[in-house]
N, C-alpha and C. Protein backbone atom coordinates (compact mmCIF):
# COMPACT_ATOMS: atom_id res chain seq x y z
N UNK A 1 130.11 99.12 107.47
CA UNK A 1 130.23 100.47 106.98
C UNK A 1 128.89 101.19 107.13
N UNK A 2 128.87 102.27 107.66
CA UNK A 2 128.11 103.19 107.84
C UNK A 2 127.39 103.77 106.43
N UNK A 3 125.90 103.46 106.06
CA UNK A 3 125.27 104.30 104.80
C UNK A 3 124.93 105.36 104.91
N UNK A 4 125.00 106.25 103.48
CA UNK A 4 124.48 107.93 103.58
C UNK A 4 122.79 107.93 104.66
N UNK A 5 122.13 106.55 104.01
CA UNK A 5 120.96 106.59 104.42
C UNK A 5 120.65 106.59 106.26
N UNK A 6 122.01 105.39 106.63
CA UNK A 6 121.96 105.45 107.96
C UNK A 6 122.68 107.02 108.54
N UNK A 7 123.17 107.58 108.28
CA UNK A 7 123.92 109.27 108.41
C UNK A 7 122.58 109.85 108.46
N UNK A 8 121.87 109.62 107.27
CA UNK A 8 120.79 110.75 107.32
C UNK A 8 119.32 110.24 108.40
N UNK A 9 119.29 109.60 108.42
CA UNK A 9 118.16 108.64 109.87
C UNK A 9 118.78 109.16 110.76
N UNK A 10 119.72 109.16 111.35
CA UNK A 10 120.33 109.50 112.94
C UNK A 10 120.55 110.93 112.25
N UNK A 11 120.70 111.98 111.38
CA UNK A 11 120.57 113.41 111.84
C UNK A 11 118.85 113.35 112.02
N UNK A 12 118.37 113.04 111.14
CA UNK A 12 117.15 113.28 110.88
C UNK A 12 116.31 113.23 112.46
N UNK A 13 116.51 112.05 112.99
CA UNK A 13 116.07 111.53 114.42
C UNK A 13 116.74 112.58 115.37
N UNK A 14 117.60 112.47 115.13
CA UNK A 14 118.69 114.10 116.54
C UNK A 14 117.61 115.63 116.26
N UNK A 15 117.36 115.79 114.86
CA UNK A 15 117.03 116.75 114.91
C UNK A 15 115.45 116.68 115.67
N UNK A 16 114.66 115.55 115.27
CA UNK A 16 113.26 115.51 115.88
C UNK A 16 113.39 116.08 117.41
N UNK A 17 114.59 115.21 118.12
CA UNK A 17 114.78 115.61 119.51
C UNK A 17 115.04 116.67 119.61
N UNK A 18 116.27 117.54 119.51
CA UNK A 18 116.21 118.74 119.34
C UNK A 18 114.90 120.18 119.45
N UNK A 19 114.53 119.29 118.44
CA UNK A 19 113.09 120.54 118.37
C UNK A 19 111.59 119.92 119.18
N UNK A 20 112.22 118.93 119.57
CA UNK A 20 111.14 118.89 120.91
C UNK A 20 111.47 119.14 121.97
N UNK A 21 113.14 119.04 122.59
CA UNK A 21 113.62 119.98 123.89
C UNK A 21 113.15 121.20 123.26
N UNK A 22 113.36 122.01 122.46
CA UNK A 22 113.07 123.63 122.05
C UNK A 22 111.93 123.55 122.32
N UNK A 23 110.94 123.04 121.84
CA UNK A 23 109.47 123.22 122.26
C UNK A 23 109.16 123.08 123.71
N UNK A 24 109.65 122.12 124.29
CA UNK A 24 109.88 121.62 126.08
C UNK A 24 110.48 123.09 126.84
N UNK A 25 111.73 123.50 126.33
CA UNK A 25 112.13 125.14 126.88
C UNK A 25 111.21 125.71 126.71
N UNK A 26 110.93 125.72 125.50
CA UNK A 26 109.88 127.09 125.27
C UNK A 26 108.30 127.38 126.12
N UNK A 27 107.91 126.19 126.28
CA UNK A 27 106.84 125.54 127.57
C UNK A 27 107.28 126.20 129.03
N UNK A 28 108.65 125.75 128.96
CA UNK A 28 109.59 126.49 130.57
C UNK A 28 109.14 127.20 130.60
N UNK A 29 109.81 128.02 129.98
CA UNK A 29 110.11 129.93 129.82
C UNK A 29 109.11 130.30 129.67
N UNK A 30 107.92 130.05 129.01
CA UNK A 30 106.31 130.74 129.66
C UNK A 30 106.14 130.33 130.55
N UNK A 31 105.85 129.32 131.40
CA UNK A 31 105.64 128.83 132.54
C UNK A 31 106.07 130.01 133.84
N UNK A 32 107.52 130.10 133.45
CA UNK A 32 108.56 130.81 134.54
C UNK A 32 107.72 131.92 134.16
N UNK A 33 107.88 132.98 133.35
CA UNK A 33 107.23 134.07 132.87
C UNK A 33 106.31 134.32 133.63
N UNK A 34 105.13 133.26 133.15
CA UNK A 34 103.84 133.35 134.30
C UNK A 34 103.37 133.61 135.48
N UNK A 35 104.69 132.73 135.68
CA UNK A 35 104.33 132.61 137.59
C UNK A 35 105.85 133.94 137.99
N UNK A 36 106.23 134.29 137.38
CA UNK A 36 106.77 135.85 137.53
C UNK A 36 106.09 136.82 137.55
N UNK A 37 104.83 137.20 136.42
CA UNK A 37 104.21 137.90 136.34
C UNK A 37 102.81 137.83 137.42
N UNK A 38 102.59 136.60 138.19
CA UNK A 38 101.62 136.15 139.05
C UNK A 38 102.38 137.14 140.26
N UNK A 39 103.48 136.41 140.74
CA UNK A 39 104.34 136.80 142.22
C UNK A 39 104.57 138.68 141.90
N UNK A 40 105.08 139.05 140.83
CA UNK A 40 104.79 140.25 140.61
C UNK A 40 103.49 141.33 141.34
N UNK A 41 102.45 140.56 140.68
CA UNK A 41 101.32 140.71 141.13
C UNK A 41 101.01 140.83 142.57
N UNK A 42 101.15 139.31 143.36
CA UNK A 42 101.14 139.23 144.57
C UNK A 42 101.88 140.21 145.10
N UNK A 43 102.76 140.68 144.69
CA UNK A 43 103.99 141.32 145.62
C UNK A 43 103.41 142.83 145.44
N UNK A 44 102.84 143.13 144.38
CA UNK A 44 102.54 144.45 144.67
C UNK A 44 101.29 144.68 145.50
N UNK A 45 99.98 143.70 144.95
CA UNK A 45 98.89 143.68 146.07
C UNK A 45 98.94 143.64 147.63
N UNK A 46 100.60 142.91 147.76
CA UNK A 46 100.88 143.10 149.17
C UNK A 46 101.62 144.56 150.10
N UNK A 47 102.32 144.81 148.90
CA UNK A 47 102.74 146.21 148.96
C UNK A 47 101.87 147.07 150.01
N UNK A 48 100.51 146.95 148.70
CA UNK A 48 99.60 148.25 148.80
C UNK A 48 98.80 147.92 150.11
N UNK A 49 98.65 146.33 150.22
CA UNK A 49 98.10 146.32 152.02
C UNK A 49 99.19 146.81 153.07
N UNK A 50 100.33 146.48 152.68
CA UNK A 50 101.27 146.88 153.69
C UNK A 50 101.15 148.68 153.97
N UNK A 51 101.19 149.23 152.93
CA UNK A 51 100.83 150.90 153.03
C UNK A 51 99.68 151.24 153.38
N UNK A 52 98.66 150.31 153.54
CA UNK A 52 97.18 150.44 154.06
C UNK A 52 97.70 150.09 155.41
N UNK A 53 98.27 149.30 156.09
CA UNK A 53 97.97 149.41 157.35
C UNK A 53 99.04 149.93 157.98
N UNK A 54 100.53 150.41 157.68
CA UNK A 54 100.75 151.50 157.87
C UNK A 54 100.13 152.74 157.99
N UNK A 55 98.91 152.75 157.01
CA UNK A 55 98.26 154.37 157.63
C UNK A 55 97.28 154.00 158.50
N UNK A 56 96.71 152.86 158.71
CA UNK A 56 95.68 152.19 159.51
C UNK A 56 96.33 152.74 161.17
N UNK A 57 98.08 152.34 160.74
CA UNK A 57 98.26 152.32 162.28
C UNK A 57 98.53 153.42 162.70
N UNK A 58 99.30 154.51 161.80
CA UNK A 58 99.23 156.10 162.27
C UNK A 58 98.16 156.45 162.87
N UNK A 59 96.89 156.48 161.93
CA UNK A 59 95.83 157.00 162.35
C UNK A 59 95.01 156.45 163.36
N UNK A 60 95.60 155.52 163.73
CA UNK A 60 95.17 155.17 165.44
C UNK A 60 96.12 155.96 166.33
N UNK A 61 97.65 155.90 166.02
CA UNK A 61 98.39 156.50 166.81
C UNK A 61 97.80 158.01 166.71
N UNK A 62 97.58 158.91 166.25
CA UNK A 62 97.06 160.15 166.43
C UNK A 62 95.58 160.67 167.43
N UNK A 63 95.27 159.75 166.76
CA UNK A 63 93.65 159.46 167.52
C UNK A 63 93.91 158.83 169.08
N UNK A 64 94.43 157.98 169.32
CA UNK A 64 94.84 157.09 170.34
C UNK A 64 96.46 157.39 170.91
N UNK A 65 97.07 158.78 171.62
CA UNK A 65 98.50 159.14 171.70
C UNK A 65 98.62 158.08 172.40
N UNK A 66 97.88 157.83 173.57
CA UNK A 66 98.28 157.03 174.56
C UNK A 66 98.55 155.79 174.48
N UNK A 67 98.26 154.82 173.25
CA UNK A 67 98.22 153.69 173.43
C UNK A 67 99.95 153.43 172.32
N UNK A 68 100.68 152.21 172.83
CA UNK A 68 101.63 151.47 172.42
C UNK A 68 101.75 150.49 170.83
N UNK A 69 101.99 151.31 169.95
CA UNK A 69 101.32 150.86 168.62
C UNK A 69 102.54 150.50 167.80
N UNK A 70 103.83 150.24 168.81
CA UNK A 70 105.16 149.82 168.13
C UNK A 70 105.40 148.57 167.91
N UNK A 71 104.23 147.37 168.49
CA UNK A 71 104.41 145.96 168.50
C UNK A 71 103.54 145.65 166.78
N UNK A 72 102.53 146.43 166.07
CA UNK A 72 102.04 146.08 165.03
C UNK A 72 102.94 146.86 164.25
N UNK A 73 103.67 148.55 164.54
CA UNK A 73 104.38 149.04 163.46
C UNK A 73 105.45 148.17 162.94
N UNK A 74 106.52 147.79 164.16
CA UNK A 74 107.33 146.54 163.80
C UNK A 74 106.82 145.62 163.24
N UNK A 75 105.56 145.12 163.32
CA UNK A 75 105.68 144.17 162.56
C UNK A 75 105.18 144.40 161.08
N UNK A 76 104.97 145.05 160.98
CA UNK A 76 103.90 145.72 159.58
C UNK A 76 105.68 146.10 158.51
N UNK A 77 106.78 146.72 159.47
CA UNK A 77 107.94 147.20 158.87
C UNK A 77 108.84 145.87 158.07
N UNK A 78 108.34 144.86 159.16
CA UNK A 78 109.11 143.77 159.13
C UNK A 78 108.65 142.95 157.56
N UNK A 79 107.08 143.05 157.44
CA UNK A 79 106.29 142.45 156.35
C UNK A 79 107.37 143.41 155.02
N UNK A 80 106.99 144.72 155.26
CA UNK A 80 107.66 145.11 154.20
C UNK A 80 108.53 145.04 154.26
N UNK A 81 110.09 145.01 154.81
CA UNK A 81 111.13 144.59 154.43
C UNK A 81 111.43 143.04 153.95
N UNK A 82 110.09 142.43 154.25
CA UNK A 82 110.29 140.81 153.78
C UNK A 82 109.80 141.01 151.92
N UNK A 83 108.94 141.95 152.32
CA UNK A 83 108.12 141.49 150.26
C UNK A 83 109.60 142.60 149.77
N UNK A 84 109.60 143.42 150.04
CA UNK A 84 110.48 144.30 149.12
C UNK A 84 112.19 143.66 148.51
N UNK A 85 112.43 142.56 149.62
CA UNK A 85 113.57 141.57 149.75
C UNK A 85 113.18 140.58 148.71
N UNK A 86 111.61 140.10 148.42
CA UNK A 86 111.00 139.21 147.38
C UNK A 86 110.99 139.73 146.18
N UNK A 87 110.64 140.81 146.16
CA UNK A 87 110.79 141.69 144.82
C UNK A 87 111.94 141.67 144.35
N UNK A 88 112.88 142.27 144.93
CA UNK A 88 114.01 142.42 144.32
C UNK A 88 114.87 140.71 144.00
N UNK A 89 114.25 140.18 144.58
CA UNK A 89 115.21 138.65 143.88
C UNK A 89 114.23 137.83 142.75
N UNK A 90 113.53 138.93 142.53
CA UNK A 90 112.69 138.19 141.13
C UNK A 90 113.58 138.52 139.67
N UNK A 91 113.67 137.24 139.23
CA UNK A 91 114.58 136.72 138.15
C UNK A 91 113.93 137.92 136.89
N UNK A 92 114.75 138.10 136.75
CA UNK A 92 114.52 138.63 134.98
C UNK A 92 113.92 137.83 133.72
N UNK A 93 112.90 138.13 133.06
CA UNK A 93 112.29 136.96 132.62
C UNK A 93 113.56 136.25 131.02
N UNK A 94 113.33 135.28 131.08
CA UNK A 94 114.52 134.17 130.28
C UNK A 94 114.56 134.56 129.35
N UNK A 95 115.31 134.74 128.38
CA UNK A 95 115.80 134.87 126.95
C UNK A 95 114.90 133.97 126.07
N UNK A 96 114.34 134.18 125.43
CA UNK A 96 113.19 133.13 124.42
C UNK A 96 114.65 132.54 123.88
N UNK A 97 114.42 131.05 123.38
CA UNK A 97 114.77 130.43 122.39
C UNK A 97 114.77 130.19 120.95
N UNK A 98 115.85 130.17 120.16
CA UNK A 98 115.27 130.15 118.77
C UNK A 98 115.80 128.67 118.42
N UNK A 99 115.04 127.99 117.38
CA UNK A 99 115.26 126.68 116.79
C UNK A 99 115.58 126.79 115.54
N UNK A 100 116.36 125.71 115.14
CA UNK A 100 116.80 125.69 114.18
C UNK A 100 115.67 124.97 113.07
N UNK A 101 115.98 125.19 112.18
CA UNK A 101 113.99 124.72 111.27
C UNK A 101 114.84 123.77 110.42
C-alpha cells in the first residue's frame, strides 16, 4: 500500500523537476531572444551596406555612362532580396513562461 508520505515524496520530487525544466525554458527563451535580437542587428547593418553600395554603384554609373555596372547591380539586388527574405522569417520572440510556485 502506497503512504501519504510516499504520495507526498513523488509530488514533492515531480515538482523539483518541473521547476527546473521552467528554469531550463526560461534559459531557452533568452537565449532565442538574444540571438534574435543579434541577427536583427546583423540584418539591419547589412541592410544599410546594401543601400551604401547601391548608391556606390549609381554614382559610378553617372560619372562612368559608359561602363556596364549591371553585373554588381544584380548582384547587390540579389544580396538584398536574400537579407530582406531573412528578416522576414525571423520568429517572433517566445511567450515567457510562468511556474507554478
Amino acid at each position: 500500500m502506497v503512504t501519504n508520505d510516499q504520495i507526498f515524496e513523488s509530488l514533492h520530487e515531480l515538482h523539483k523537476k518541473v521547476n527546473i525544466m521552467s528554469a531550463n525554458l526560461t534559459e531557452l527563451n533568452t537565449a532565442i531572444a538574444n540571438l534574435t535580437a543579434d541577427f536583427t542587428t546583423f540584418a539591419t547593418d547589412v541592410q544599410s551596406e546594401v543601400a551604401a553600395l547601391n548608391a556606390q554603384i549609381s554614382a559610378l554609373q553617372a560619372s562612368n555612362p559608359g561602363v556596364d555596372l549591371s553585373g554588381p547591380l544584380a548582384a547587390v539586388t540579389a544580396l538584398d532580396a536574400t537579407v530582406q527574405a531573412a528578416i522576414a522569417a525571423i520568429p517572433a520572440t517566445p511567450a515567457s513562461s510562468t511556474t507554478a510556485a
